[in-house]
C-alpha atoms as a PDB file:
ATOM      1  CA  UNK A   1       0.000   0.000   0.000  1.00  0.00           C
ATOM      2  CA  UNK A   2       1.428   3.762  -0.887  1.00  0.00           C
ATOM      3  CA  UNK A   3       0.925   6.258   1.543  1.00  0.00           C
ATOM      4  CA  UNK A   4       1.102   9.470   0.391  1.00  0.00           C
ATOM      5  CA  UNK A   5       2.302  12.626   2.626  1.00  0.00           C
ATOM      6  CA  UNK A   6       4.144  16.038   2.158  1.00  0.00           C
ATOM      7  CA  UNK A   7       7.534  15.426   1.521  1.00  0.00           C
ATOM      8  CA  UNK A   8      11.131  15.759   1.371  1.00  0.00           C
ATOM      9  CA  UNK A   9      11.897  13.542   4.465  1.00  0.00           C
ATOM     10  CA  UNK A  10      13.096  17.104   6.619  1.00  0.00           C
ATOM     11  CA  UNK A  11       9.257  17.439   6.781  1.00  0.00           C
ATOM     12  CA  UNK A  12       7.069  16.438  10.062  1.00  0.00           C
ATOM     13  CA  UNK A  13       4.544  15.206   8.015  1.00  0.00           C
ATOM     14  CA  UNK A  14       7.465  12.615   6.831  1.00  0.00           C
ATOM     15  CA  UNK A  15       8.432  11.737   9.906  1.00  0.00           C
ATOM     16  CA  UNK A  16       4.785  11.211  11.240  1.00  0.00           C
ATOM     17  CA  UNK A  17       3.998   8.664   7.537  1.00  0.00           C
ATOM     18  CA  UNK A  18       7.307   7.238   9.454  1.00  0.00           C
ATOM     19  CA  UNK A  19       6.194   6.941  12.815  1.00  0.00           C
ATOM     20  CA  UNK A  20       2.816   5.462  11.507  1.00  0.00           C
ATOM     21  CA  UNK A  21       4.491   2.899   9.000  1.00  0.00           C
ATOM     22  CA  UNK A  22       6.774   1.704  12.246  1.00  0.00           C
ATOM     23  CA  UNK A  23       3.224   1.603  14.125  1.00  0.00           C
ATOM     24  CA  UNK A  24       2.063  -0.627  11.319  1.00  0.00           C
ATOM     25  CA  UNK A  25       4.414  -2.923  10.085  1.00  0.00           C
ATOM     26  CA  UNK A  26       1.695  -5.282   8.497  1.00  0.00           C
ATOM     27  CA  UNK A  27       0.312  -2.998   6.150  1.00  0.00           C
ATOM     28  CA  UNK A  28       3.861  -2.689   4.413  1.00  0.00           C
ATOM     29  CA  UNK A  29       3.105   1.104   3.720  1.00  0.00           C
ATOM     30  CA  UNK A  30       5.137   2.659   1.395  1.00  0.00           C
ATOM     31  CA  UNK A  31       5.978   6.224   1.452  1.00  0.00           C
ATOM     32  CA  UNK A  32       5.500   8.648  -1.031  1.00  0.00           C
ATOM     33  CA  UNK A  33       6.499  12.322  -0.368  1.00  0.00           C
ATOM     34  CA  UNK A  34       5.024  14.975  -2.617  1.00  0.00           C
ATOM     35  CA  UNK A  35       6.057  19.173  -3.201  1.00  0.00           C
ATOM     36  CA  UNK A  36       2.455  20.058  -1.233  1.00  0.00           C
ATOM     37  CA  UNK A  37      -0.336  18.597   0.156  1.00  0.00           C
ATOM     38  CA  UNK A  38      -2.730  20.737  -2.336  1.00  0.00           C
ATOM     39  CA  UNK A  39      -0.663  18.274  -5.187  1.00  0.00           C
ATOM     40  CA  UNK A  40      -2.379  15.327  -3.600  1.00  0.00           C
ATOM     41  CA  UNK A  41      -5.686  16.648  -3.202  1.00  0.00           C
ATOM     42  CA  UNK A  42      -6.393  18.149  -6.575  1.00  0.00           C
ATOM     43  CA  UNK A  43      -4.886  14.677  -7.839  1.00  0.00           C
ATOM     44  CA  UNK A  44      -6.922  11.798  -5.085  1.00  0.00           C
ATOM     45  CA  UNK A  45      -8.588   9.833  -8.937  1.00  0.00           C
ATOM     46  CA  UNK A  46      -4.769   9.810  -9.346  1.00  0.00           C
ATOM     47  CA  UNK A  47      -4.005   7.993  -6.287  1.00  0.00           C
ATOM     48  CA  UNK A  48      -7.377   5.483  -5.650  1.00  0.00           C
ATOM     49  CA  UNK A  49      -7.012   2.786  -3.106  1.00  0.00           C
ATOM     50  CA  UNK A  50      -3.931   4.845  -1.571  1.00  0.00           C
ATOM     51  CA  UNK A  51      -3.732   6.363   2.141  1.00  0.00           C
ATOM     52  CA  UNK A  52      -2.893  10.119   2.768  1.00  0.00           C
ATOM     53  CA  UNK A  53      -1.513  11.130   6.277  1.00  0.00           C
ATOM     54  CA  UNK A  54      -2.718  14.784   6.829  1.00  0.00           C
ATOM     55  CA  UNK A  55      -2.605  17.013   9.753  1.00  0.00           C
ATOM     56  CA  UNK A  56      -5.307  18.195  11.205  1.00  0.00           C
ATOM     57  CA  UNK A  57      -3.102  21.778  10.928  1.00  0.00           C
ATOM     58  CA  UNK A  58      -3.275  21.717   7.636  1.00  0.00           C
ATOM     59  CA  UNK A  59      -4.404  24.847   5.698  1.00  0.00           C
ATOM     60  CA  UNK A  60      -3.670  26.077   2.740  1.00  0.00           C
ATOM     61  CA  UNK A  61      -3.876  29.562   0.873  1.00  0.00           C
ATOM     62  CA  UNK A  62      -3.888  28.218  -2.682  1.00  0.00           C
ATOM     63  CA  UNK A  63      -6.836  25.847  -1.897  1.00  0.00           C
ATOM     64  CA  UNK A  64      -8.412  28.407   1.069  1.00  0.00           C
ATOM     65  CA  UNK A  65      -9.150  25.902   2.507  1.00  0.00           C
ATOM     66  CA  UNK A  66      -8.403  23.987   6.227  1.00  0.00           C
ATOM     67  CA  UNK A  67      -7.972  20.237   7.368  1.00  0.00           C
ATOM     68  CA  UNK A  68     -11.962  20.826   8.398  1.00  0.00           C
ATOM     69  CA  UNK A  69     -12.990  22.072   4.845  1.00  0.00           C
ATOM     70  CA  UNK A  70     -11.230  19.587   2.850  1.00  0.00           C
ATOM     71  CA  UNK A  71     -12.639  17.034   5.505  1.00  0.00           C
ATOM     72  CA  UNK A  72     -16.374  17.404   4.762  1.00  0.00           C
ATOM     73  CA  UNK A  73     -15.695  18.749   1.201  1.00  0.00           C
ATOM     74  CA  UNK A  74     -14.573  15.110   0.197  1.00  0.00           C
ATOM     75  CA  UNK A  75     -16.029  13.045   2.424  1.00  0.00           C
ATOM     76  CA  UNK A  76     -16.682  10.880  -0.873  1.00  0.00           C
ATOM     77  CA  UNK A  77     -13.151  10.809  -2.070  1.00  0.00           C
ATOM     78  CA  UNK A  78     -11.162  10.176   1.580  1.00  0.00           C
ATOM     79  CA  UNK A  79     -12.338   7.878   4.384  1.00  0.00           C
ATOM     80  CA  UNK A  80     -11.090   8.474   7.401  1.00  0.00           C
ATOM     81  CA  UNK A  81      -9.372   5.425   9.086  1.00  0.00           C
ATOM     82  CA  UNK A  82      -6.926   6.500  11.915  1.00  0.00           C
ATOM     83  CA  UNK A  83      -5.720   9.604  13.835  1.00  0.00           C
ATOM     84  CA  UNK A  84      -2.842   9.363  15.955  1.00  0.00           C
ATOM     85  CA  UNK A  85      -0.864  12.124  17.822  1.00  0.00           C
ATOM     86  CA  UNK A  86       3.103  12.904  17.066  1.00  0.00           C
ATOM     87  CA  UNK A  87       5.774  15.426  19.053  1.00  0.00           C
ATOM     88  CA  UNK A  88       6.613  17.256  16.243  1.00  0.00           C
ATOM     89  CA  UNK A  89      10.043  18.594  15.767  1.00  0.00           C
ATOM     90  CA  UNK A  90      10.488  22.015  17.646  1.00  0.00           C
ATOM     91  CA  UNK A  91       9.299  25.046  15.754  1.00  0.00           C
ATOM     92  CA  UNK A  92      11.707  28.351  15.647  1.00  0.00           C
ATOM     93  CA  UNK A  93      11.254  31.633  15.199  1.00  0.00           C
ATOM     94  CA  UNK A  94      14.974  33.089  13.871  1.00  0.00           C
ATOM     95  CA  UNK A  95      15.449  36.803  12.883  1.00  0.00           C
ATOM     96  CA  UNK A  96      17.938  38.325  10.511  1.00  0.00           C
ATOM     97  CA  UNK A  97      19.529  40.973  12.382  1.00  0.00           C
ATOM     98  CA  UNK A  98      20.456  42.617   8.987  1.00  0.00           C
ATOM     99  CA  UNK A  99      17.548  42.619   7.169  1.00  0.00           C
ATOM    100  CA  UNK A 100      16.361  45.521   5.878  1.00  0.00           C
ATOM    101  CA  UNK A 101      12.260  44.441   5.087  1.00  0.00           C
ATOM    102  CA  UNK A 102       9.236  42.797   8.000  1.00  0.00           C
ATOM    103  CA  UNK A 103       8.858  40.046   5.754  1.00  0.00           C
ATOM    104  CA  UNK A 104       8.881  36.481   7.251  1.00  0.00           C
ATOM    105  CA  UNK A 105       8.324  32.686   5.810  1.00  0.00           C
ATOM    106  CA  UNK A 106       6.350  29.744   6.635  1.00  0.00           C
ATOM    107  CA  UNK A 107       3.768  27.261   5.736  1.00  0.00           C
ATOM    108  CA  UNK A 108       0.232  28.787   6.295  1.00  0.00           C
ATOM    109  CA  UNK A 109      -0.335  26.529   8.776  1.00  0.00           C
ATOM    110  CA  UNK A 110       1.540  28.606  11.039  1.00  0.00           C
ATOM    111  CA  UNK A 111       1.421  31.690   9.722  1.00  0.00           C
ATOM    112  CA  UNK A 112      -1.303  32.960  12.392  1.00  0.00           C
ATOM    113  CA  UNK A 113       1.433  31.717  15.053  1.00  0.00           C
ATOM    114  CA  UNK A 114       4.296  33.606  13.014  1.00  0.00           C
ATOM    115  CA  UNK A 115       2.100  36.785  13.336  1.00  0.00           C
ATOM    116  CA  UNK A 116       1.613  36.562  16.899  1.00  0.00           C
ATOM    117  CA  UNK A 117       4.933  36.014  17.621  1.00  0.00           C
ATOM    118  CA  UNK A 118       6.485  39.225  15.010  1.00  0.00           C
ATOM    119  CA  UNK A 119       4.782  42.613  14.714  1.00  0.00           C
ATOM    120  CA  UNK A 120       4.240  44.110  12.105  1.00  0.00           C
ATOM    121  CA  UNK A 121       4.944  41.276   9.479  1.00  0.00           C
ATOM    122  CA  UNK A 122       4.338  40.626   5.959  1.00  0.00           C
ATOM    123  CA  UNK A 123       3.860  37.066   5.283  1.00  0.00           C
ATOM    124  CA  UNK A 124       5.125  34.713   3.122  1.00  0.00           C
ATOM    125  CA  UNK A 125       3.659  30.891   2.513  1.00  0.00           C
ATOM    126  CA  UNK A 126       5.608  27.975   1.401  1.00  0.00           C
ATOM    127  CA  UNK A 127       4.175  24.906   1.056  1.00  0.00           C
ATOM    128  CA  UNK A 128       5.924  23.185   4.176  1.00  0.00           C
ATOM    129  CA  UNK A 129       7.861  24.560   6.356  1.00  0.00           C
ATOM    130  CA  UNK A 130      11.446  23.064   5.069  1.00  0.00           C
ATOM    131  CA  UNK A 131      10.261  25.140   2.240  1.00  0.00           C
ATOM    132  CA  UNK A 132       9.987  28.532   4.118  1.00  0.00           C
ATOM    133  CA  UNK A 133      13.195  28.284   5.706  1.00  0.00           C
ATOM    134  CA  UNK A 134      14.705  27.790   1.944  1.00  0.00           C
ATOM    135  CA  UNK A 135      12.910  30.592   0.954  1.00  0.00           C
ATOM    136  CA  UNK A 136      13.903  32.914   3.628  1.00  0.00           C
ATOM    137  CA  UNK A 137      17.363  32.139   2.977  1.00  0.00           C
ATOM    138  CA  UNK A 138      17.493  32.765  -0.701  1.00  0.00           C
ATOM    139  CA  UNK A 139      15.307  36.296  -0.139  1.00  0.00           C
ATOM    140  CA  UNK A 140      16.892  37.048   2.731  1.00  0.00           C
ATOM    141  CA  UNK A 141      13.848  37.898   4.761  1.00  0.00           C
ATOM    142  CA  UNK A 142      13.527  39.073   8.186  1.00  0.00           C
ATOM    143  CA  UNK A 143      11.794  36.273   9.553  1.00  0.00           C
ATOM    144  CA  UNK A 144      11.350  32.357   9.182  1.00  0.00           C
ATOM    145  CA  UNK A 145       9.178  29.986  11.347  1.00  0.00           C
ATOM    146  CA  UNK A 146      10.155  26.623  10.440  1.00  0.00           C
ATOM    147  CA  UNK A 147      11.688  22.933  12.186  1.00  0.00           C
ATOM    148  CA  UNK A 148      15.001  23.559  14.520  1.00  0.00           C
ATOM    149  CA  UNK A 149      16.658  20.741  12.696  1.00  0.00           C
ATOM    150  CA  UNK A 150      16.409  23.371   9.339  1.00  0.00           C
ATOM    151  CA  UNK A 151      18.442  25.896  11.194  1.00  0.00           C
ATOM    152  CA  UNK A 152      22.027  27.246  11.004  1.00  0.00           C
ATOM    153  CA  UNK A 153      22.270  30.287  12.386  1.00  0.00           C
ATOM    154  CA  UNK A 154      24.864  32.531  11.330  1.00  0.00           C
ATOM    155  CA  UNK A 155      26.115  35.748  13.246  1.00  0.00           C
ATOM    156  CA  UNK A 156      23.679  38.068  11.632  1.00  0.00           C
ATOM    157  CA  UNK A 157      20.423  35.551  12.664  1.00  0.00           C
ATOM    158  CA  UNK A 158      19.077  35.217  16.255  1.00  0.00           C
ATOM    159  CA  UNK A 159      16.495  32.734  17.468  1.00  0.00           C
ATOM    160  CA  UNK A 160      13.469  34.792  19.125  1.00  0.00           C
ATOM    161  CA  UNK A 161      11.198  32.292  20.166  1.00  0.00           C
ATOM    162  CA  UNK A 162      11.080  28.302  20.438  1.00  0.00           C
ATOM    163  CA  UNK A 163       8.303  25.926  20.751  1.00  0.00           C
ATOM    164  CA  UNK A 164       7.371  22.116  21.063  1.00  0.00           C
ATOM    165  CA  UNK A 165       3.757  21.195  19.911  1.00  0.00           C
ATOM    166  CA  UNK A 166       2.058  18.308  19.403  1.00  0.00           C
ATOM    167  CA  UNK A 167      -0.187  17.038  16.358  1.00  0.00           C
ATOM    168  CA  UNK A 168      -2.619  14.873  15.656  1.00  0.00           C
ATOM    169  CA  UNK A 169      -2.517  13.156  12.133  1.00  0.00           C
ATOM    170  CA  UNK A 170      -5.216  12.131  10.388  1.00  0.00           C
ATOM    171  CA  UNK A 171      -4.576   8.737   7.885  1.00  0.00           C
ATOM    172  CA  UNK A 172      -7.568   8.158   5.296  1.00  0.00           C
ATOM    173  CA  UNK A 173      -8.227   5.508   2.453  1.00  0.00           C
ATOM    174  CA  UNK A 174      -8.358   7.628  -0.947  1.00  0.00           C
ATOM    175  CA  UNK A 175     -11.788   6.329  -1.860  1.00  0.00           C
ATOM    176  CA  UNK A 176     -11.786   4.555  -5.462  1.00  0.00           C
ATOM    177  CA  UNK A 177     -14.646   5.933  -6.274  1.00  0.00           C
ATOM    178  CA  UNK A 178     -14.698   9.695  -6.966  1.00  0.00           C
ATOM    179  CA  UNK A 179     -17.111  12.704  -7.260  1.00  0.00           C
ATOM    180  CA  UNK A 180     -16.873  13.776 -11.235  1.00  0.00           C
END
């Protein structure tokens, strides 16, 4: 069986499809990371009789849409079969000293928390939050909330704020029948 996730393996929704394939060894999951989550879900006819791990986190600005929309929204193309609950890796919030903009990365998952944490802000969405950091970096931007294990701070970089959340993940059954 595939089970299909955001990818590269630096994300935490990786490392949860990897924590859940350890859970599971009789199902013989195998683990297939994707550029966004919005790739999977405008693709599920693509992927019938797969599994998608999901958090229940997830938003996302290109699909306006959260975990709670795209929930009900396909309840004929997903079936939900699991949830289970995952530390995830710590989230940072780094500033570069040097910058000379307010603009700051993430995934729009977080990018309520981001604002919260920085005033004023303009923000920037990635699709995860490996992404973000990589982003940050090549724009130079002021801000990045991302993973710890993204991080290398450099002189001109401080860390502002660090976190530890939980999440719970949601695993469905991509339905093989689909809405048309």
């Amino acid at each position: 069986m595939r089970l299909h996730t955001l990818g590269p393996a630096a994300t935490d929704s990786f490392a949860a499809a990897i924590t859940y394939q350890q859970a599971h060894p009789q199902s013989h999951f195998e683990l297939i990371g994707h550029p966004s989550f919005e790739t999977i879900l405008t693709h599920l006819a693509a992927y019938a009789g797969d599994w998608l791990l999901i958090p229940a986190a997830f938003k996302s600005t290109t699909l306006q849409a959260s975990w709670g929309d795209v929930h009900y929204a396909l309840l004929a193309q997903l079936t939900l079969k699991d949830c289970f609950i995952t530390q995830l890796d710590p989230l940072v919030v780094v500033q570069r000293l040097d910058a000379d903009n307010r603009i700051g990365y993430t995934h729009a998952a977080t990018a309520q928390l981001l604002q919260r944490i920085v005033q004023p802000v303009t923000i920037q969405t990635a699709s995860s939050k490996y992404l973000a950091y990589q982003a940050y970096q090549q724009n130079r931007a002021a801000y990045v909330l991302t993973n710890l294990k993204n991080v290398t701070l450099t002189p001109q970089e401080r860390l502002i704020k660090q976190l530890a959340p939980a999440m719970v993940w949601c695993v469905y059954q991509i339905n093989e029948e689909t809405i048309k």
